[in-house]
PDB file of N, CA and C in Angstrom:
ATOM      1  N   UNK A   1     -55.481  49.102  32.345  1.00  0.00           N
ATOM      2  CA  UNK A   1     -55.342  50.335  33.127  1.00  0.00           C
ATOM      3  C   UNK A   1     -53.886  50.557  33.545  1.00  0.00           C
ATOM      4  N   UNK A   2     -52.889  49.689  34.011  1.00  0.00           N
ATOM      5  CA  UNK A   2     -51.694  49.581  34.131  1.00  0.00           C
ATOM      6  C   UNK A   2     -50.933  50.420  33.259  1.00  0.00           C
ATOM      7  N   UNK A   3     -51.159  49.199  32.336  1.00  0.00           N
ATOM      8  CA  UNK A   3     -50.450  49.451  30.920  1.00  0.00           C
ATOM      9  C   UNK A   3     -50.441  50.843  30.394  1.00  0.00           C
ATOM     10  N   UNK A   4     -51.376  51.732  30.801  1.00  0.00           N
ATOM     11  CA  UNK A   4     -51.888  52.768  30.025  1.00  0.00           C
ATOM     12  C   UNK A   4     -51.145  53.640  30.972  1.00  0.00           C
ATOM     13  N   UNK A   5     -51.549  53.003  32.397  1.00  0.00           N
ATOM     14  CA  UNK A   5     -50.791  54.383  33.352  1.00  0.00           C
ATOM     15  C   UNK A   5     -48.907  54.529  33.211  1.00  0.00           C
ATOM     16  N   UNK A   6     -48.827  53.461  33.391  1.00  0.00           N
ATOM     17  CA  UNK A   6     -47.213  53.139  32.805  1.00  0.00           C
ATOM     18  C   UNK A   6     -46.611  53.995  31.268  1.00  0.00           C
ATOM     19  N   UNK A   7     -47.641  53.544  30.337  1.00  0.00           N
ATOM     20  CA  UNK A   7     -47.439  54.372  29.078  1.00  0.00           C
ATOM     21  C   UNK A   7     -47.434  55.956  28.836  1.00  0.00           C
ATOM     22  N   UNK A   8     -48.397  56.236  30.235  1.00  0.00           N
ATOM     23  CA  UNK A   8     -48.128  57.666  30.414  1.00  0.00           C
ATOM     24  C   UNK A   8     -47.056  58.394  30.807  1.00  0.00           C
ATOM     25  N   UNK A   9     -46.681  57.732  32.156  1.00  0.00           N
ATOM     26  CA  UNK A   9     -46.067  57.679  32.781  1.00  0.00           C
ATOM     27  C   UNK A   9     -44.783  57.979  32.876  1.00  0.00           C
ATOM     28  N   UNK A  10     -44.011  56.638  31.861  1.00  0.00           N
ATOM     29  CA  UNK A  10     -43.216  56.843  31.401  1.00  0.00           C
ATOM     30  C   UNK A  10     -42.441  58.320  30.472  1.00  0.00           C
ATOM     31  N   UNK A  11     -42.571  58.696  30.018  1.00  0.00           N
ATOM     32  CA  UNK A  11     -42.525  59.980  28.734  1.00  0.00           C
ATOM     33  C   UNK A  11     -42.400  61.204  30.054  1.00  0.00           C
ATOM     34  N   UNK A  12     -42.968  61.046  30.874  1.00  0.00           N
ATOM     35  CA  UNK A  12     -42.924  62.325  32.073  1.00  0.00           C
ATOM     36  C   UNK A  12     -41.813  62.154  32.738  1.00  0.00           C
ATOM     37  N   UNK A  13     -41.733  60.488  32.937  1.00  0.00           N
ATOM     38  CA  UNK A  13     -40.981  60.421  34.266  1.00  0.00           C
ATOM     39  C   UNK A  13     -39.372  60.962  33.200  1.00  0.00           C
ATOM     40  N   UNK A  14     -39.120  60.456  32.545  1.00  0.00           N
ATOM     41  CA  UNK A  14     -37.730  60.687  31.557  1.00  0.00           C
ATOM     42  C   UNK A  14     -37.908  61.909  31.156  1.00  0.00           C
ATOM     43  N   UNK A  15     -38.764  62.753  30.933  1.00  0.00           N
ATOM     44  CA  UNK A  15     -38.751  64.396  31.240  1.00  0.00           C
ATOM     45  C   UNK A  15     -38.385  64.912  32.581  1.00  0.00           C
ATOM     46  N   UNK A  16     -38.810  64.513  33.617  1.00  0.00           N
ATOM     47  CA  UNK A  16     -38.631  64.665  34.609  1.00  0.00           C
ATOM     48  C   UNK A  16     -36.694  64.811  35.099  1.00  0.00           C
ATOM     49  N   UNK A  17     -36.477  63.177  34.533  1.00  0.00           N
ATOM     50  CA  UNK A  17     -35.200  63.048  34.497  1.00  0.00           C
ATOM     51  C   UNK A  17     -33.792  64.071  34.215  1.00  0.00           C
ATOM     52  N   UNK A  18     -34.395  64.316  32.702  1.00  0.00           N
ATOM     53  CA  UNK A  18     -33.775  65.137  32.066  1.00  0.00           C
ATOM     54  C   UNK A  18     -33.639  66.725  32.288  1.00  0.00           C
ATOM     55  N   UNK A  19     -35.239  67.121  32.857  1.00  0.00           N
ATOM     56  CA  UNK A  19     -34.723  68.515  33.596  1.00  0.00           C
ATOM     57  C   UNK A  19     -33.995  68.382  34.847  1.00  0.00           C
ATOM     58  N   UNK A  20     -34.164  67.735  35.561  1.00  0.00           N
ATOM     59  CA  UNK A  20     -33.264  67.596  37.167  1.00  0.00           C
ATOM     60  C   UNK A  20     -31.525  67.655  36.594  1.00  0.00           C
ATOM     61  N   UNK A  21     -31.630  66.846  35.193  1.00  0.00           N
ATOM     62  CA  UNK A  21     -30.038  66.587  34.850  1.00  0.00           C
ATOM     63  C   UNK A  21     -29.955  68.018  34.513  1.00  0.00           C
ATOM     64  N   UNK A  22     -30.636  68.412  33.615  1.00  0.00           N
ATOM     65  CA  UNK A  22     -30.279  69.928  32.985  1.00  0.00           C
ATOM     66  C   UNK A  22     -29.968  71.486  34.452  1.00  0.00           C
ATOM     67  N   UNK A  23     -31.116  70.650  35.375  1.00  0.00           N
ATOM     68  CA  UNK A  23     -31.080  71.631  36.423  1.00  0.00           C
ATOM     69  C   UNK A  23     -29.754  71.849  37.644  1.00  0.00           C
ATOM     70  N   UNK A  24     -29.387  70.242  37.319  1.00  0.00           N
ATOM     71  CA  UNK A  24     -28.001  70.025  38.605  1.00  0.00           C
ATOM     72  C   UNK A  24     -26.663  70.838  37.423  1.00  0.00           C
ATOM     73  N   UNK A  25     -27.063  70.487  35.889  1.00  0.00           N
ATOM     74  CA  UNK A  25     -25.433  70.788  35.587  1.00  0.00           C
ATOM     75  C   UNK A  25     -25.804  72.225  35.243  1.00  0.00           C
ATOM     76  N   UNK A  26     -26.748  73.168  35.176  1.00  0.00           N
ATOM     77  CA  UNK A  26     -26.773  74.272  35.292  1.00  0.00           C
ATOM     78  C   UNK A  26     -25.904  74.578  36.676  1.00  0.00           C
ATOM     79  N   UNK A  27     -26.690  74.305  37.675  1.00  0.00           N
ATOM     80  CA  UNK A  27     -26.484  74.351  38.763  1.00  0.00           C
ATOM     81  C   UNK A  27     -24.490  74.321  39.405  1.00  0.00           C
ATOM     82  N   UNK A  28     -23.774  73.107  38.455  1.00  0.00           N
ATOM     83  CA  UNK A  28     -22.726  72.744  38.580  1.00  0.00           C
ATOM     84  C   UNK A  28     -21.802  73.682  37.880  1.00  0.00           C
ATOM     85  N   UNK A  29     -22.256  74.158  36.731  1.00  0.00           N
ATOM     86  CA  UNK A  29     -21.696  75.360  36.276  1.00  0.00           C
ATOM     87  C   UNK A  29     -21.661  76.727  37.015  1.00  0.00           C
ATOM     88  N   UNK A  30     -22.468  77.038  37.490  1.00  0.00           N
ATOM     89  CA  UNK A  30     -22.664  78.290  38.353  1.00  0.00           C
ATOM     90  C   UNK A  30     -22.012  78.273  39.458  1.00  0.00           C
ATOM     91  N   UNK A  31     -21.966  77.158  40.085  1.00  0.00           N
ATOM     92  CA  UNK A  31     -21.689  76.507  41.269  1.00  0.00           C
ATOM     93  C   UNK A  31     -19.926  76.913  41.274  1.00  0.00           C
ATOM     94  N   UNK A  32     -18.834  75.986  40.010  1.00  0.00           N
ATOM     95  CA  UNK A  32     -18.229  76.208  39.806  1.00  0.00           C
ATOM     96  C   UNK A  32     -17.300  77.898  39.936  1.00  0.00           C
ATOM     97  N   UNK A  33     -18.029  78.307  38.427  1.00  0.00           N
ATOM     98  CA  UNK A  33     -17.926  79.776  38.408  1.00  0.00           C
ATOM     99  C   UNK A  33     -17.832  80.423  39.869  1.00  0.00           C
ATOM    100  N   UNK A  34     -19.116  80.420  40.574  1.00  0.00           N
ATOM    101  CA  UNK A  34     -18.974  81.635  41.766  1.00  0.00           C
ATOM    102  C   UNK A  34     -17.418  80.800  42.511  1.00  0.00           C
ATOM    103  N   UNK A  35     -17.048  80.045  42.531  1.00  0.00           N
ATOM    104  CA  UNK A  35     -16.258  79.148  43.737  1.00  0.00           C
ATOM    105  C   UNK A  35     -14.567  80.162  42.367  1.00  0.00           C
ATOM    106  N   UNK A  36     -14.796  80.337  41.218  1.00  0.00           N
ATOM    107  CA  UNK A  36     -13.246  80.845  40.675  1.00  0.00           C
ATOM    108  C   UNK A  36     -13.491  82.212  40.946  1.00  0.00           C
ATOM    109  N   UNK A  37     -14.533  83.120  40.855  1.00  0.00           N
ATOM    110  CA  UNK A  37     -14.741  84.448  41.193  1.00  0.00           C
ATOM    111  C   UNK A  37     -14.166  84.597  42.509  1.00  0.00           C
ATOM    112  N   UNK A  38     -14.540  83.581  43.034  1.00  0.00           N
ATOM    113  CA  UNK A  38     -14.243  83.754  44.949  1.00  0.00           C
ATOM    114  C   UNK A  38     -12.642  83.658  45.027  1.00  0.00           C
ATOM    115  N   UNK A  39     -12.220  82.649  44.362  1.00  0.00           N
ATOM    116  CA  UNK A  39     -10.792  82.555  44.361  1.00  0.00           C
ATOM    117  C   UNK A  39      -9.702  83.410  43.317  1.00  0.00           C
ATOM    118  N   UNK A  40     -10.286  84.145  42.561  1.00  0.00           N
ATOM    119  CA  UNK A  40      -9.846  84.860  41.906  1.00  0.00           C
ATOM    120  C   UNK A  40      -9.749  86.415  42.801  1.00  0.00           C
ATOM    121  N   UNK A  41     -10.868  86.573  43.483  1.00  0.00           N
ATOM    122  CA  UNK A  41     -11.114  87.605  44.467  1.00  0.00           C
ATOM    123  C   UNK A  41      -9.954  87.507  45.256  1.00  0.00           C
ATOM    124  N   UNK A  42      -9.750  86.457  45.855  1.00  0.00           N
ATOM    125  CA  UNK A  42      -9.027  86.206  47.003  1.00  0.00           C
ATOM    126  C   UNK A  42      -7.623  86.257  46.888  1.00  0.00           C
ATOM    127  N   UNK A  43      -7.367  85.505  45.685  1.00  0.00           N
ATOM    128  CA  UNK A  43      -5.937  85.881  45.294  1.00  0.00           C
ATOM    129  C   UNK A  43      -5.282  87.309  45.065  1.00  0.00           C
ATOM    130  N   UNK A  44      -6.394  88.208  44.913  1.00  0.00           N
ATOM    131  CA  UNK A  44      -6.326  89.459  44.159  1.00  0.00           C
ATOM    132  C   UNK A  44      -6.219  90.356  45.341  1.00  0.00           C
ATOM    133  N   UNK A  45      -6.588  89.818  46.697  1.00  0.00           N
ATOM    134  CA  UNK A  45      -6.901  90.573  47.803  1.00  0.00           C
ATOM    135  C   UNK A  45      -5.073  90.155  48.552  1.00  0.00           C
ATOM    136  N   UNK A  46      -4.575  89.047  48.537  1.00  0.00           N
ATOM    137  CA  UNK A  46      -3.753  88.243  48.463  1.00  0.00           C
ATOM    138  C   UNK A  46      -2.254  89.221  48.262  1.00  0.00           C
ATOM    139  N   UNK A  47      -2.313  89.257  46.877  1.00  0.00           N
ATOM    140  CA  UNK A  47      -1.206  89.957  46.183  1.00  0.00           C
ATOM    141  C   UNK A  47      -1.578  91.671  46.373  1.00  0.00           C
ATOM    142  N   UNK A  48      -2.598  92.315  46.888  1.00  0.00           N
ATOM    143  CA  UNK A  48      -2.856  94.033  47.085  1.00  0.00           C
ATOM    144  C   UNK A  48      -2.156  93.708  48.312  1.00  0.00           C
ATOM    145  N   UNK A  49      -2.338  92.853  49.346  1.00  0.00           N
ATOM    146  CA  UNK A  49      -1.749  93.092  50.475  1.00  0.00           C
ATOM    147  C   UNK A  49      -0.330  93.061  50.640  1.00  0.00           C
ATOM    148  N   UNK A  50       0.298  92.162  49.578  1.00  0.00           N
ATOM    149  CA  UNK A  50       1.653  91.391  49.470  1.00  0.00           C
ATOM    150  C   UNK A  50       2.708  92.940  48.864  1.00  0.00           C
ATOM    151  N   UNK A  51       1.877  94.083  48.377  1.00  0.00           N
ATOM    152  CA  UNK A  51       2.137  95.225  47.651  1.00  0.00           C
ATOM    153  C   UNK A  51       1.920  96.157  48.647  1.00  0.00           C
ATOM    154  N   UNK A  52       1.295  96.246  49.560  1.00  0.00           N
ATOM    155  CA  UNK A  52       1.068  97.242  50.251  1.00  0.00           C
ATOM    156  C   UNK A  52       1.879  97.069  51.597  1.00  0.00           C
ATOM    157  N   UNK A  53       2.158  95.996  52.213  1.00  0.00           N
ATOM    158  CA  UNK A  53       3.127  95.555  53.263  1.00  0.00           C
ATOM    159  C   UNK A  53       4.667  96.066  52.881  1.00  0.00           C
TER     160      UNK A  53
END
């Protein structure tokens, strides 16, 4: 019974694994991105002011 639950078990749990990995570096990409949009924004807000002063 072990053996069998383990044998199941296994194959899910390393699915399991692998979406959480797929889900954090999705996550790390996006994550990224919005954080250069923001700083790309900012710089841009940055230099309109540096032009308008």
């Amino acid at each position: 019974m072990v053996v069998e639950f383990s044998s199941i078990m296994a194959p899910i749990h390393q699915f399991h694994k692998r979406l959480i990995f797929a889900l954090a570096l999705i996550h790390d990409i996006h994550y990224t991105r919005v954080i250069k949009l923001k700083r790309l924004f900012f710089q841009a807000q940055i230099l309109f002011f540096e032009k308008t002063m």
